[in-house]
N, C-alpha and C. Protein backbone atom coordinates (compact mmCIF):
# COMPACT_ATOMS: atom_id res chain seq x y z
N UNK A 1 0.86 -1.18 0.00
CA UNK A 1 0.00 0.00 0.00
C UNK A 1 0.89 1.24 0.00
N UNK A 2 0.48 2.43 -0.81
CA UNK A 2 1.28 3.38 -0.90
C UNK A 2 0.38 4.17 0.11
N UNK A 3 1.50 5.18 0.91
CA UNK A 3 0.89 6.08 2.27
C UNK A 3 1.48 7.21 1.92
N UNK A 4 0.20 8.30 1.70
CA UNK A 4 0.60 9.88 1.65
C UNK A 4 0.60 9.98 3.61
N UNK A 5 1.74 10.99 3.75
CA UNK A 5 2.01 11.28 4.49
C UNK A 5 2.73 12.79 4.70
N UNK A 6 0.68 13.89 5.21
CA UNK A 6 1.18 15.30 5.15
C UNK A 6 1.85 15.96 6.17
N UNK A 7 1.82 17.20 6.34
CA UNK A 7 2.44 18.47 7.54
C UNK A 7 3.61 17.68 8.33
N UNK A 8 4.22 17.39 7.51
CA UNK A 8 5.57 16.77 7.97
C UNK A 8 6.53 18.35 8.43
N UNK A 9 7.14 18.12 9.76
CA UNK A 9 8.22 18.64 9.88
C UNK A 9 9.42 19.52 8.64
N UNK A 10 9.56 19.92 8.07
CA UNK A 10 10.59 20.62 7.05
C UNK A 10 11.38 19.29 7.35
N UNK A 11 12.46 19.81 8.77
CA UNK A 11 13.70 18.61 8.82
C UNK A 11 13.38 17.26 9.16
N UNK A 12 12.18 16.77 8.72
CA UNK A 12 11.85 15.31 8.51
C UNK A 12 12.87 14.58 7.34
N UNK A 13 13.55 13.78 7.13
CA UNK A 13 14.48 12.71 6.27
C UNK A 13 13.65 11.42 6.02
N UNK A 14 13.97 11.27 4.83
CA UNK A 14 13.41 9.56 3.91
C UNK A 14 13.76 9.13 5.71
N UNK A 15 15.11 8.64 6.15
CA UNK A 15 15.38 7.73 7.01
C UNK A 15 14.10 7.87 8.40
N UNK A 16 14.07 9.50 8.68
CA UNK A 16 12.68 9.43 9.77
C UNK A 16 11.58 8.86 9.75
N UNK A 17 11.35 8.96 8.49
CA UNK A 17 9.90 8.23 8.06
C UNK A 17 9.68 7.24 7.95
N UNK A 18 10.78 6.20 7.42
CA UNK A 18 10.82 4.80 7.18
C UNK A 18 11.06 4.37 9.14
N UNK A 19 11.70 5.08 9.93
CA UNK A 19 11.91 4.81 11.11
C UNK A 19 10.27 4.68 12.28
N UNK A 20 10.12 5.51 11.25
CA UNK A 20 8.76 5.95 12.10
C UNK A 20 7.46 5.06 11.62
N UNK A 21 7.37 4.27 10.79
CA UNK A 21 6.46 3.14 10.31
C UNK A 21 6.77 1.75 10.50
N UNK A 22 8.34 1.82 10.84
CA UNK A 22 8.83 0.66 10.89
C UNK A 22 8.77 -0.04 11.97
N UNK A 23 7.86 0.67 12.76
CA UNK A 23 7.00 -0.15 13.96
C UNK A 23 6.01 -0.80 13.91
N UNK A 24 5.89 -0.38 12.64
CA UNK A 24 4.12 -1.08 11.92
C UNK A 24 4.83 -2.40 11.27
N UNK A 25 5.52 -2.27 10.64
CA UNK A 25 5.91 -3.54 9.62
C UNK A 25 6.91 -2.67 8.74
N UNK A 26 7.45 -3.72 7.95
CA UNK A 26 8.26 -3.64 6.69
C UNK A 26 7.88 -2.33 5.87
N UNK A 27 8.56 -1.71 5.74
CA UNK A 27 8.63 -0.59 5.13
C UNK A 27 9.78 -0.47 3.81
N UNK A 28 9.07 -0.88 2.61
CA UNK A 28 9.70 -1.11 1.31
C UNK A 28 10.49 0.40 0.79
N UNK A 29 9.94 1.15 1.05
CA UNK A 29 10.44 2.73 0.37
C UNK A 29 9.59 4.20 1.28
N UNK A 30 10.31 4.86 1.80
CA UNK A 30 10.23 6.04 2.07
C UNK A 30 10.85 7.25 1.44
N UNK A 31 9.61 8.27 1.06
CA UNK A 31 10.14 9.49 0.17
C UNK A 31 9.91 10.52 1.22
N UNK A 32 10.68 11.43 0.90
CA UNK A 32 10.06 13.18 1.39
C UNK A 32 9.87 13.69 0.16
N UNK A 33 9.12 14.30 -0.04
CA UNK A 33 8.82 15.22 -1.75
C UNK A 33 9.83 16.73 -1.38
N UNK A 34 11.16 16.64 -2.43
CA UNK A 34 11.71 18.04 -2.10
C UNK A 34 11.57 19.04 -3.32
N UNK A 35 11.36 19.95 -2.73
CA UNK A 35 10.96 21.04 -3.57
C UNK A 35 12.64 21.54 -4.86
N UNK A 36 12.42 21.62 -5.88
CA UNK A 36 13.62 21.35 -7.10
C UNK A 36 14.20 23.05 -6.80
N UNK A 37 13.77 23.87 -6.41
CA UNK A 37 14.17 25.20 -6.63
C UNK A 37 15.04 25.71 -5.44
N UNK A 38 14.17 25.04 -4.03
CA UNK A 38 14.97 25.43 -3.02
C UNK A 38 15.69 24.76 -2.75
N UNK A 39 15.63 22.85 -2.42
CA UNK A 39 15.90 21.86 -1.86
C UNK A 39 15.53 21.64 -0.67
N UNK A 40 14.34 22.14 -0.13
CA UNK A 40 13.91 22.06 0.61
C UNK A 40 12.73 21.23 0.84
N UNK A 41 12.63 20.56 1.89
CA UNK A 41 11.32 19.54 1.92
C UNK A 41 9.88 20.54 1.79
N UNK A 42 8.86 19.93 1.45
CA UNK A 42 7.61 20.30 0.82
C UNK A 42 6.56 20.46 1.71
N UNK A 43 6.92 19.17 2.78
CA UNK A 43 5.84 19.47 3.90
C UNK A 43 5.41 18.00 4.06
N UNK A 44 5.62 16.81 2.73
CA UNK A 44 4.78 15.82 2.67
C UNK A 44 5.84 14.63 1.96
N UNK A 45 5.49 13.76 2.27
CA UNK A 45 5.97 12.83 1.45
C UNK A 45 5.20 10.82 1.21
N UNK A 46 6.04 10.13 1.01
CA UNK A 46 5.09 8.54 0.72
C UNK A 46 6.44 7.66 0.93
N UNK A 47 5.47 6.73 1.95
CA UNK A 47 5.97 5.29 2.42
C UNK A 47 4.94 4.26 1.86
N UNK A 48 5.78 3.03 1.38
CA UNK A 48 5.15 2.13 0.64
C UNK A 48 5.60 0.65 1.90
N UNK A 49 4.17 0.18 1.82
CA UNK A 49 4.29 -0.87 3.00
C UNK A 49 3.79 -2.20 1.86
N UNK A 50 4.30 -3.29 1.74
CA UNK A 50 3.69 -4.79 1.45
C UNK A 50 2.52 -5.19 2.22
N UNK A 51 2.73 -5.56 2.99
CA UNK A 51 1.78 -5.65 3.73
C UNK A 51 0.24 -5.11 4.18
N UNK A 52 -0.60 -4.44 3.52
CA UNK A 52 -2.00 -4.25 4.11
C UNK A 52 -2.33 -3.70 5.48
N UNK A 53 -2.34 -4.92 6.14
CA UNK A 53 -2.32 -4.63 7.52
C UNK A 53 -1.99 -3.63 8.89
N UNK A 54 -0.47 -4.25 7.90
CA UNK A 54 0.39 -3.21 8.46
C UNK A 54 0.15 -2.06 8.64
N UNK A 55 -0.09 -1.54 6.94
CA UNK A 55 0.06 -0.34 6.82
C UNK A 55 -1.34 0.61 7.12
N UNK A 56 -2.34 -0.49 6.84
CA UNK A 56 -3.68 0.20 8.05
C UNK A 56 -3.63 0.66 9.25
N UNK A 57 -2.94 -0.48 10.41
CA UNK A 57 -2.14 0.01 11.37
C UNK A 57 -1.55 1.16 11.81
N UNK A 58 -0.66 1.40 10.71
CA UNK A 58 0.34 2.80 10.73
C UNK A 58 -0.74 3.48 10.25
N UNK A 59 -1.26 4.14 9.78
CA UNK A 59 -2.10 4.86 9.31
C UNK A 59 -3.08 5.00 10.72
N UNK A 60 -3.56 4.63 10.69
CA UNK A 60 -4.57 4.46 11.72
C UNK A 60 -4.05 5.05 13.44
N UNK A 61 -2.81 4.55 13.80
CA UNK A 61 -1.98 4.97 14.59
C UNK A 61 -1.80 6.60 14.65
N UNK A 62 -0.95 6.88 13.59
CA UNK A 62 0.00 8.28 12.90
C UNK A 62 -1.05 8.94 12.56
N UNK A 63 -1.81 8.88 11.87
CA UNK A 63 -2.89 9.83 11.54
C UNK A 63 -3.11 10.60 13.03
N UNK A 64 -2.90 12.32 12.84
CA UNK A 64 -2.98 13.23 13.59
C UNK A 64 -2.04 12.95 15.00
N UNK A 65 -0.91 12.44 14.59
CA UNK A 65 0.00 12.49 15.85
C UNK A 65 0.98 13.58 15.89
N UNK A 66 1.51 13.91 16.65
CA UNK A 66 2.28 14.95 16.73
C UNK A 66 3.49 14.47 16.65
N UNK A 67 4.23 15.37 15.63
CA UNK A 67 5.86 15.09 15.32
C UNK A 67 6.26 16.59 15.07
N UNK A 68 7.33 16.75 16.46
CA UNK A 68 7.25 18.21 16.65
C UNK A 68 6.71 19.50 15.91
N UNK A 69 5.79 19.00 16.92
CA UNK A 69 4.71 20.28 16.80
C UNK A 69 3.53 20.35 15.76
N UNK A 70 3.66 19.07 15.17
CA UNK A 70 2.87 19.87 13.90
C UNK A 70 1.93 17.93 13.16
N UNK A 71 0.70 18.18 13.32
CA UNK A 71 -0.38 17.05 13.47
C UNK A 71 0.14 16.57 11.90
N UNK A 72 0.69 14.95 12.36
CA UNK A 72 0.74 14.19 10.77
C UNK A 72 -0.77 13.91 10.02
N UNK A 73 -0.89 13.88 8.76
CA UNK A 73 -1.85 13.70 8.06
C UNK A 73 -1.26 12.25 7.46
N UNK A 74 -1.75 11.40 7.93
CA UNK A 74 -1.75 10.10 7.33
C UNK A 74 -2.88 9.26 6.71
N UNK A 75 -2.67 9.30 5.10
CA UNK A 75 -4.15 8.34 4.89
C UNK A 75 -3.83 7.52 3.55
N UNK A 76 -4.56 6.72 2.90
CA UNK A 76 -3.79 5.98 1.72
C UNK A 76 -4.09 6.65 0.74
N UNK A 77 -2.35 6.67 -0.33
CA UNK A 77 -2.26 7.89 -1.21
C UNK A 77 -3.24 7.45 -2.38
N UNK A 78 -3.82 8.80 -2.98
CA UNK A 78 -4.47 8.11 -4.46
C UNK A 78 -3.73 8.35 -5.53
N UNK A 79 -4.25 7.97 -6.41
CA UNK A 79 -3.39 7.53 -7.95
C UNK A 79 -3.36 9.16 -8.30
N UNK A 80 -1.64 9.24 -9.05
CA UNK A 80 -1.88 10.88 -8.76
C UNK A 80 -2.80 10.79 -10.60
N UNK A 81 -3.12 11.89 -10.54
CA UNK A 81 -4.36 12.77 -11.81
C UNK A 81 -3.32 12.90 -12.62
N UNK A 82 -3.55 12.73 -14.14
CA UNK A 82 -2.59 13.06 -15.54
C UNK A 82 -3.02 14.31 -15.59
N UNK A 83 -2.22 15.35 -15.74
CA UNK A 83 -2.54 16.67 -15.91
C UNK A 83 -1.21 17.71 -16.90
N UNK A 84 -1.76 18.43 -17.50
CA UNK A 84 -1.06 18.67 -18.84
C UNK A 84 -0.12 19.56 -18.25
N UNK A 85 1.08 19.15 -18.98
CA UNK A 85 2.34 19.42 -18.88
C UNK A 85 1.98 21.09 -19.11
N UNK A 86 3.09 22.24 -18.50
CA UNK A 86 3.09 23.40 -18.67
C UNK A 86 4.66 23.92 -18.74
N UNK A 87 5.20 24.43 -19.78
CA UNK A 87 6.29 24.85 -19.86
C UNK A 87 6.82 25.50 -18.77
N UNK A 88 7.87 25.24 -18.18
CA UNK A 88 9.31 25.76 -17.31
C UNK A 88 10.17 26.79 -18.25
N UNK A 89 10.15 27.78 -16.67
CA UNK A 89 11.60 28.35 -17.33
C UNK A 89 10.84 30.17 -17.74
N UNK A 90 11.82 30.80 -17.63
CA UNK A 90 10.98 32.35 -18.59
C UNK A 90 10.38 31.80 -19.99
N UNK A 91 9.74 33.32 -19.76
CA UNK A 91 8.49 33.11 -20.72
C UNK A 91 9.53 34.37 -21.87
């Protein structure tokens, strides 16, 4: 199951996140989404669990817990939307 996971901490790391589910079960891949301009984290990112269960668990758990200071949004991610490309860069 893929897990969006919002209002993350800024200095949240792939490694925090995978640390932080990995109480639930196996945790195949943890992302932070970083922003390309600053390099800065986004706010949000996705952990991918095998397991089902598990990852209901974690979800169910984490959803609205506090990780300094600031309420996680945990719920299962949806398929992202095809949406039309828009040119980069000056106009």
């Amino acid at each position: 199951m893929n897990i969006y996971v919002g209002n993350l901490p800024y200095s949240v790391t792939k490694e925090d996140l995978s640390a932080l589910f990995s109480e639930f079960g196996e945790v195949g891949r943890a992302t932070v989404v970083i922003d390309r301009e600053t390099n800065r984290s986004k706010g949000f990112g996705f952990v991918e669990m095998a397991d089902d269960a598990a990852a209901t668990a974690a979800i169910e758990a984490l959803n609205n817990k506090d990780m300094n200071g600031r309420g996680l949004r945990v719920n299962e991610a949806k398929p992202r939307e095809e949406r039309p490309r828009t040119p980069r860069g000056p106009r």
